[in-house]
Protein backbone atom coordinates (compact mmCIF):
# COMPACT_ATOMS: atom_id res chain seq x y z
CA UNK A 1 24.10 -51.78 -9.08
CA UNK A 2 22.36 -48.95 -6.61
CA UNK A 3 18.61 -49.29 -5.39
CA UNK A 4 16.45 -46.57 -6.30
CA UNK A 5 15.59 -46.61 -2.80
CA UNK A 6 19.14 -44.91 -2.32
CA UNK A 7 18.49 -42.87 -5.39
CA UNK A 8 15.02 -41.50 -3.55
CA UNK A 9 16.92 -40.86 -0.43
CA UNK A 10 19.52 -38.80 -1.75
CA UNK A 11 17.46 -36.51 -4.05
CA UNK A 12 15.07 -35.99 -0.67
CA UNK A 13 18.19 -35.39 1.36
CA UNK A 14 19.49 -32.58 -1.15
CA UNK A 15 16.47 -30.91 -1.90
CA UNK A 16 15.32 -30.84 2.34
CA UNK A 17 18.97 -30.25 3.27
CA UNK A 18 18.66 -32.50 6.72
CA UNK A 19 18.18 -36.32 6.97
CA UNK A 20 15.21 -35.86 9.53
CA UNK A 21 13.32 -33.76 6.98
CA UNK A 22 14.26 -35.85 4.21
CA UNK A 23 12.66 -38.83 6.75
CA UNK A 24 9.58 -36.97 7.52
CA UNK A 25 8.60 -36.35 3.78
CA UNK A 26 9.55 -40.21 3.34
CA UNK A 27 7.86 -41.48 5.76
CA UNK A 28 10.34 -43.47 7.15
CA UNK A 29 12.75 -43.52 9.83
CA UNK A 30 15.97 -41.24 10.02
CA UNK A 31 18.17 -44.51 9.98
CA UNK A 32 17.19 -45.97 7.27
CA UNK A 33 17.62 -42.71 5.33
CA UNK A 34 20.84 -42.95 6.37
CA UNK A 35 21.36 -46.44 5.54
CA UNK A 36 20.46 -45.69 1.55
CA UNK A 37 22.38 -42.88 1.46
CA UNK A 38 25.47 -44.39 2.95
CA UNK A 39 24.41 -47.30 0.24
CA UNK A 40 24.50 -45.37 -2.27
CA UNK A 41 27.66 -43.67 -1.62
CA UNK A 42 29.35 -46.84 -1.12
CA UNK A 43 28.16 -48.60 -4.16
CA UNK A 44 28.99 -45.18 -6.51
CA UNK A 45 32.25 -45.02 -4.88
CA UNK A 46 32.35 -41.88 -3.34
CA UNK A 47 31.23 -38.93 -1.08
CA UNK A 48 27.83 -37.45 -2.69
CA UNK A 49 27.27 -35.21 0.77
CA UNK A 50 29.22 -33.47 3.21
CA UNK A 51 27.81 -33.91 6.69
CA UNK A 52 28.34 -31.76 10.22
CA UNK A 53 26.33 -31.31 13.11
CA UNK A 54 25.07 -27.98 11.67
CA UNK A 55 24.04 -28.78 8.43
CA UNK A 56 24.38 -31.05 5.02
CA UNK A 57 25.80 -29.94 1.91
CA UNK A 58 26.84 -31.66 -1.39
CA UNK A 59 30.01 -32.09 -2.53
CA UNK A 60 31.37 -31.48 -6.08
CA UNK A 61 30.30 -35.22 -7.19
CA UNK A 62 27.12 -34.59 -5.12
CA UNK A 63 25.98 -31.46 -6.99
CA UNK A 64 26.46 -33.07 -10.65
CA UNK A 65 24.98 -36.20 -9.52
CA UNK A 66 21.58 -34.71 -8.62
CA UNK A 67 21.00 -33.86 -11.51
CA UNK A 68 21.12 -37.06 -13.00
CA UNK A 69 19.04 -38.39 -10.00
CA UNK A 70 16.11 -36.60 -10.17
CA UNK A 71 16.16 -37.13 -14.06
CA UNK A 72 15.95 -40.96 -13.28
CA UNK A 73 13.10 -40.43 -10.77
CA UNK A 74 11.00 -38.22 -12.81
CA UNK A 75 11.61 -40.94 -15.74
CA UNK A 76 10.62 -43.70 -13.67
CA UNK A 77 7.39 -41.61 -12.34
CA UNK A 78 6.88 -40.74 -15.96
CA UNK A 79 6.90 -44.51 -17.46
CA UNK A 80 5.04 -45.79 -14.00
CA UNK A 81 2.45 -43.28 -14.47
CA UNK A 82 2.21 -44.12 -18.27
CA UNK A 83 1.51 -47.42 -17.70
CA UNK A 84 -1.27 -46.73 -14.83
CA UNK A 85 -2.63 -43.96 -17.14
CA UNK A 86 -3.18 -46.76 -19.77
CA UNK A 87 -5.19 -49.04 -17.78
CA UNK A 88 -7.41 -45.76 -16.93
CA UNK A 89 -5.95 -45.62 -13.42
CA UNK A 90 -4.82 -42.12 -12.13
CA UNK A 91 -2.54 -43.22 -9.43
CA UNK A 92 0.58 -42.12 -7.42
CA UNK A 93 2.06 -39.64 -5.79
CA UNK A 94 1.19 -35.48 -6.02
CA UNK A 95 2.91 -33.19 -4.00
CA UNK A 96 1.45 -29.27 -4.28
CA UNK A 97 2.34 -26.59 -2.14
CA UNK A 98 -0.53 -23.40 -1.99
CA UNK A 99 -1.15 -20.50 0.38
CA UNK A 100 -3.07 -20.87 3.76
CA UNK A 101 -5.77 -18.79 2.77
CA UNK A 102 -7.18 -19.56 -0.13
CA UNK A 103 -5.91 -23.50 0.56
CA UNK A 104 -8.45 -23.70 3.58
CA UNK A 105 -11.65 -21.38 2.18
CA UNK A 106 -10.89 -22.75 -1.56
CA UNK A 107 -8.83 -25.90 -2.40
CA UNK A 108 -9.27 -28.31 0.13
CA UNK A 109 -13.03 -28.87 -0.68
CA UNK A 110 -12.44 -29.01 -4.03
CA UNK A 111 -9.15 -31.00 -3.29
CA UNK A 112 -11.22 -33.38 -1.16
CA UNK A 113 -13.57 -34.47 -4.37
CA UNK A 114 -10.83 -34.67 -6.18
CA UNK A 115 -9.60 -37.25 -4.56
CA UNK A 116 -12.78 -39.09 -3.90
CA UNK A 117 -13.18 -39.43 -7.60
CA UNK A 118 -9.48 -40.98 -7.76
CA UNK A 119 -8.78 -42.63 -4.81
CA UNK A 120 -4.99 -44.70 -5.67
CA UNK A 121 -3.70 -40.91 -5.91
CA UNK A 122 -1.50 -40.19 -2.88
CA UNK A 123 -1.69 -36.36 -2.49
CA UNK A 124 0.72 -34.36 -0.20
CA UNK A 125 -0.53 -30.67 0.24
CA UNK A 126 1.57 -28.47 1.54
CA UNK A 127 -0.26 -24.97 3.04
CA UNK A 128 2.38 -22.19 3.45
CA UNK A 129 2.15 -18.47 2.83
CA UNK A 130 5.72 -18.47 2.30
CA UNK A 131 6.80 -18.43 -1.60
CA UNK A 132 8.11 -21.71 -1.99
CA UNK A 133 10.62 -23.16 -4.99
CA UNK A 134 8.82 -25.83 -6.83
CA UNK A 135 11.87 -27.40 -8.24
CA UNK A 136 14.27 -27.71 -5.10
CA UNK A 137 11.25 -28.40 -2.88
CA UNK A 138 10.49 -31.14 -4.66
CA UNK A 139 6.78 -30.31 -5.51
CA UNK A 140 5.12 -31.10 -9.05
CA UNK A 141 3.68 -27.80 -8.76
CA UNK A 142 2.51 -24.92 -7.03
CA UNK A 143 -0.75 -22.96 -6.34
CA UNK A 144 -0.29 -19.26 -6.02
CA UNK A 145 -2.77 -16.19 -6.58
CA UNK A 146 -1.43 -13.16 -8.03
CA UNK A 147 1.53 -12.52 -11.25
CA UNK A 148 4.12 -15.55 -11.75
CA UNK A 149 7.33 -13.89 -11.27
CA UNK A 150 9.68 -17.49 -11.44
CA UNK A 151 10.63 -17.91 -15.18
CA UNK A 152 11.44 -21.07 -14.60
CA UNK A 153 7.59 -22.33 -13.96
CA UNK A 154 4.97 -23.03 -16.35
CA UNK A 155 2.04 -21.44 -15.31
CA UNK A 156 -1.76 -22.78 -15.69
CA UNK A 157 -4.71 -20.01 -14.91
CA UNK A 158 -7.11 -21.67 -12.78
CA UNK A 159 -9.44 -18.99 -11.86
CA UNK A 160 -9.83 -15.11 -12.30
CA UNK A 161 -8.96 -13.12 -8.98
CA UNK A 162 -11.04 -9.52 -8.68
CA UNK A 163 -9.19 -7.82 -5.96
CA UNK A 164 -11.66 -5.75 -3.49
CA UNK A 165 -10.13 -2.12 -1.52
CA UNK A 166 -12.03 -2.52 1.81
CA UNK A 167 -12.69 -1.31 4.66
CA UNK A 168 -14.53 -1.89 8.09
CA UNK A 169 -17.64 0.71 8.17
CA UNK A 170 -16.00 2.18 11.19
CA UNK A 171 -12.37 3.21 10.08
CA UNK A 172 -14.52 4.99 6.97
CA UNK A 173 -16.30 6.55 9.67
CA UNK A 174 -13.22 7.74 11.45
CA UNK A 175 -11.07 9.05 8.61
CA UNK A 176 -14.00 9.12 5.91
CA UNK A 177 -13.96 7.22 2.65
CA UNK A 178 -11.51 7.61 -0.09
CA UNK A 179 -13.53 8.69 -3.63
CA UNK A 180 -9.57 9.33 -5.88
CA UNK A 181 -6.78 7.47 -5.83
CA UNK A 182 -5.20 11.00 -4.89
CA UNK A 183 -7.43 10.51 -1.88
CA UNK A 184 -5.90 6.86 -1.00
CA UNK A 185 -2.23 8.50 -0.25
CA UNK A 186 -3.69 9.76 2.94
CA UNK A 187 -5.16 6.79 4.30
CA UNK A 188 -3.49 3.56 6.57
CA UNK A 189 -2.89 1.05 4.54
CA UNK A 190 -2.93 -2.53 5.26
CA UNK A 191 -0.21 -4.59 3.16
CA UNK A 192 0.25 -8.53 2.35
CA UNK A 193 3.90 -8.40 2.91
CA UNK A 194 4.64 -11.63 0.89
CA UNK A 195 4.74 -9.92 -2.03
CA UNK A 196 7.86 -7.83 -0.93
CA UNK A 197 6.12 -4.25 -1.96
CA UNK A 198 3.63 -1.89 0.37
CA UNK A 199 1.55 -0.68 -2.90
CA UNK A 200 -1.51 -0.74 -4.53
CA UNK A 201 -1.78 -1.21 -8.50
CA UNK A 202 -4.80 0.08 -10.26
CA UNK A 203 -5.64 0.37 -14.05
CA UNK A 204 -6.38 3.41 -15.90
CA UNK A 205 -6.35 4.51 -19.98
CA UNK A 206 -2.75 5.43 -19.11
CA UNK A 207 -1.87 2.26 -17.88
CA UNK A 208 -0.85 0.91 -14.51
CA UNK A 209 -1.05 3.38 -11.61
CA UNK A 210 0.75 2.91 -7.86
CA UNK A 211 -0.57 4.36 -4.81
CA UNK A 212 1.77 3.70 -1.77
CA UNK A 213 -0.61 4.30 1.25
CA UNK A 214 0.38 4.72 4.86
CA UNK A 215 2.08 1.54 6.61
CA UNK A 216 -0.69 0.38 9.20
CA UNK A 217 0.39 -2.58 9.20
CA UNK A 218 2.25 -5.81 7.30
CA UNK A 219 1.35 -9.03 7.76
CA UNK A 220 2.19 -11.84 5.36
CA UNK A 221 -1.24 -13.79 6.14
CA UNK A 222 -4.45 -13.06 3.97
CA UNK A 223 -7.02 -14.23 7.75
CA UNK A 224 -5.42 -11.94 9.50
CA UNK A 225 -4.80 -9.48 6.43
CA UNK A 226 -8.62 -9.48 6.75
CA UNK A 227 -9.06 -9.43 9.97
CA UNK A 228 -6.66 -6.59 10.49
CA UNK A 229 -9.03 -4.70 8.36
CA UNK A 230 -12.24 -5.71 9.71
CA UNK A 231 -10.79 -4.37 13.63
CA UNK A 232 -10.86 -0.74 11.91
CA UNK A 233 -6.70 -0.67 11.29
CA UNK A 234 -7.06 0.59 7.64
CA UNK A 235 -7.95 -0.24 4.03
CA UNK A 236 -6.70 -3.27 2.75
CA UNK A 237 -6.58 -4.37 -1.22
CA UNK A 238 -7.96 -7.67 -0.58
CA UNK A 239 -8.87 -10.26 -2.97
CA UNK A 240 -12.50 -11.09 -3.28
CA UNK A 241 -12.09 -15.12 -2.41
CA UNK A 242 -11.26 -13.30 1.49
CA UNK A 243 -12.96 -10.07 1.10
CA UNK A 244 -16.51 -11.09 -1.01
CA UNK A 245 -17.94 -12.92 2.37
CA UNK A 246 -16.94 -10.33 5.02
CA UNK A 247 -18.80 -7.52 2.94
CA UNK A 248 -21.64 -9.60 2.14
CA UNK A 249 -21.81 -9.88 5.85
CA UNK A 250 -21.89 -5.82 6.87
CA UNK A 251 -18.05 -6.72 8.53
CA UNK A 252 -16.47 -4.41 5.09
CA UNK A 253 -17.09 -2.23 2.56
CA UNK A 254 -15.82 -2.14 -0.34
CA UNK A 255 -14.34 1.27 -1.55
CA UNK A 256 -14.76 2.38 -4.94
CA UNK A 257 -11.85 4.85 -6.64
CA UNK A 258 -12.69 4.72 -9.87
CA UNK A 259 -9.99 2.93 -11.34
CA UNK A 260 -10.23 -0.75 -11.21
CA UNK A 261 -7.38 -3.12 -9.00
CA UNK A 262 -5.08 -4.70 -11.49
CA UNK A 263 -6.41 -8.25 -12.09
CA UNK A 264 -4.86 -11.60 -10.88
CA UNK A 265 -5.38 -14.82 -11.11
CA UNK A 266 -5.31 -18.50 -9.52
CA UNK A 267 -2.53 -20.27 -10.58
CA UNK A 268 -1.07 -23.96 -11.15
CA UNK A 269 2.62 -23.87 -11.90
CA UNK A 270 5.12 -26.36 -12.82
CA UNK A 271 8.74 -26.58 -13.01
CA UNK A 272 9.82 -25.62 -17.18
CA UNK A 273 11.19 -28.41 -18.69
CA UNK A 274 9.31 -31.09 -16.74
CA UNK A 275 6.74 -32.79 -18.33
CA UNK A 276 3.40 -32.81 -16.16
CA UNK A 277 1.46 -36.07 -15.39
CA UNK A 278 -1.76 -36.84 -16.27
CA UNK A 279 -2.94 -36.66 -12.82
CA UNK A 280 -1.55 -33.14 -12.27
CA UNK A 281 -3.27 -32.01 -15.59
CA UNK A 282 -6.51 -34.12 -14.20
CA UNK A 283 -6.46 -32.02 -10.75
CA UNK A 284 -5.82 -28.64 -12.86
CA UNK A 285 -9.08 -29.39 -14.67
CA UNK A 286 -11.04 -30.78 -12.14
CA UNK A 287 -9.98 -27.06 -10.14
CA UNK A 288 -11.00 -25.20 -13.36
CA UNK A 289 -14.73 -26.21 -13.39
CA UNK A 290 -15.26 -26.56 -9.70
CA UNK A 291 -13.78 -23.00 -9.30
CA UNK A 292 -16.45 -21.33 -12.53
CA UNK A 293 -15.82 -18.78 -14.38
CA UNK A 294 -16.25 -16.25 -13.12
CA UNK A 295 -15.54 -18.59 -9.80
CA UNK A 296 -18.16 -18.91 -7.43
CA UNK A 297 -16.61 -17.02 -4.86
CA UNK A 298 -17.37 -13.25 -6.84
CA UNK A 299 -20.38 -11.92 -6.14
CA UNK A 300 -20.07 -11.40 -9.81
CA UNK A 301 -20.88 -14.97 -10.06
């Protein structure tokens, strides 16, 4: 009979695609990863990955065994966390990837009393800007602001996000500020290029309306998104968890058009199909009320 251990090993191996990240989000050494794969392998009877000195790939019986791997693990988790959930004990491991912006101004307060309220959690956070697969990165879910393209995620709204066009008071100065969306096409436009598109999206009784502004500048960070626009480079469509403390601080201004920015929203998202934990569901509504409604971040609020 194979360890679980091996079982662990392999799904981290296939889903990280090396054995030294595979031993970093283990937390144990390369070797031994090695040693439960090789296990494994050995006790199933056959070749479950292909390795080279250039990369790891799964073979035919690899492929259609992962599947049935990461079924037992999430059973296992499932039943474990069951039985912890029972005795009134929220407890085990959470793994949730968010962006770098709103992870540092935003989550990881309200992450940190989180976890001081439920301290046999074992949180992993990971803070990347890059759009990041929830199922083959291994994460129960995902933290993202704006639409939730994936249909394969299940999407919880955790706050409302008002998006803010601003500007610093001296590039309005220099070029003069926009009053029509006509007016917009004219103007340097500062884009978050994570979303793949150099637009703006506004609402109007006809429906959605895109204004493609000047390229200033791309940058796939909301700081320096920010801070791009606060150095006088051009307007940025910023939302108001970055933008609501540099205006209230004389650093922007926000630019009205007339039409309203398309609304967004804070999302929790996880994988379709895989039933969330109480803990997950616990940190999704302990994020709901510390965030408000509207969240404290608006000036609205």
């Amino acid at each position: 009979m194979f360890s679980i251990d091996g079982i662990i090993a392999f799904v981290a191996v296939a889903e990280s695609g090396s054995i030294s990240e595979a031993a970093r989000r283990l937390r144990i050494s390369k070797s031994v990863v090695s040693e439960r794969l090789g296990d494994l392998e050995a006790k199933l009877g056959g070749m479950l990955i292909h390795r080279s000195t250039r990369k790891l790939t799964l073979t035919e019986d690899g492929a259609t065994f992962l599947e049935s791997a990461r079924k037992i693990l999430q059973d296992m988790e499932a039943a474990s966390a069951t039985f912890r959930e029972r005795r009134g004990t929220l407890s085990g491991p959470l793994r949730i990837a968010a962006p770098v912006t709103f992870g540092r101004m935003h989550l990881g307060p309200a992450v940190y009393a989180f976890l001081a309220l439920h301290p046999q959690i074992a949180l992993t956070l990971d803070i990347d800007d890059r759009r990041v697969d929830a199922t083959s990165g291994g994460y129960d879910a995902i933290i993202r602001h704006g639409p939730i393209l994936d249909s394969r995620l299940v999407a919880w709204k955790l706050a409302r996000s008002r998006r803010m066009l601003s500007a610093s008071p001296d590039y309005l100065a220099r070029h003069g500020t926009p009053r029509t969306l006509e007016d917009l096409e004219s103007h340097r436009g500062l884009f978050y290029t994570n979303r793949g598109i150099a637009d703006w999206r506004f609402e109007s009784p006809e429906g959605s309306v895109v204004i493609r502004g000047r390229l200033a500048m791309g940058i796939n960070n909301g700081d320096m998104l920010r801070d791009a626009a606060i150095a006088g480079l051009g307007i940025a469509l910023l939302p108001s968890f970055i933008a609501a403390p540099a205006i209230a601080a004389g650093l922007l201004s926000e630019i009205d058009v007339g039409p309203k920015p398309e609304p967004e929203f804070i999302y929790m998202a996880h994988p379709e199909g895989r039933n969330p934990s109480l803990k997950l569901r616990a940190l999704g509504d302990h994020l709901r009320m510390t965030f408000g409604d509207p969240p404290y971040w608006d000036p609205a609020a």
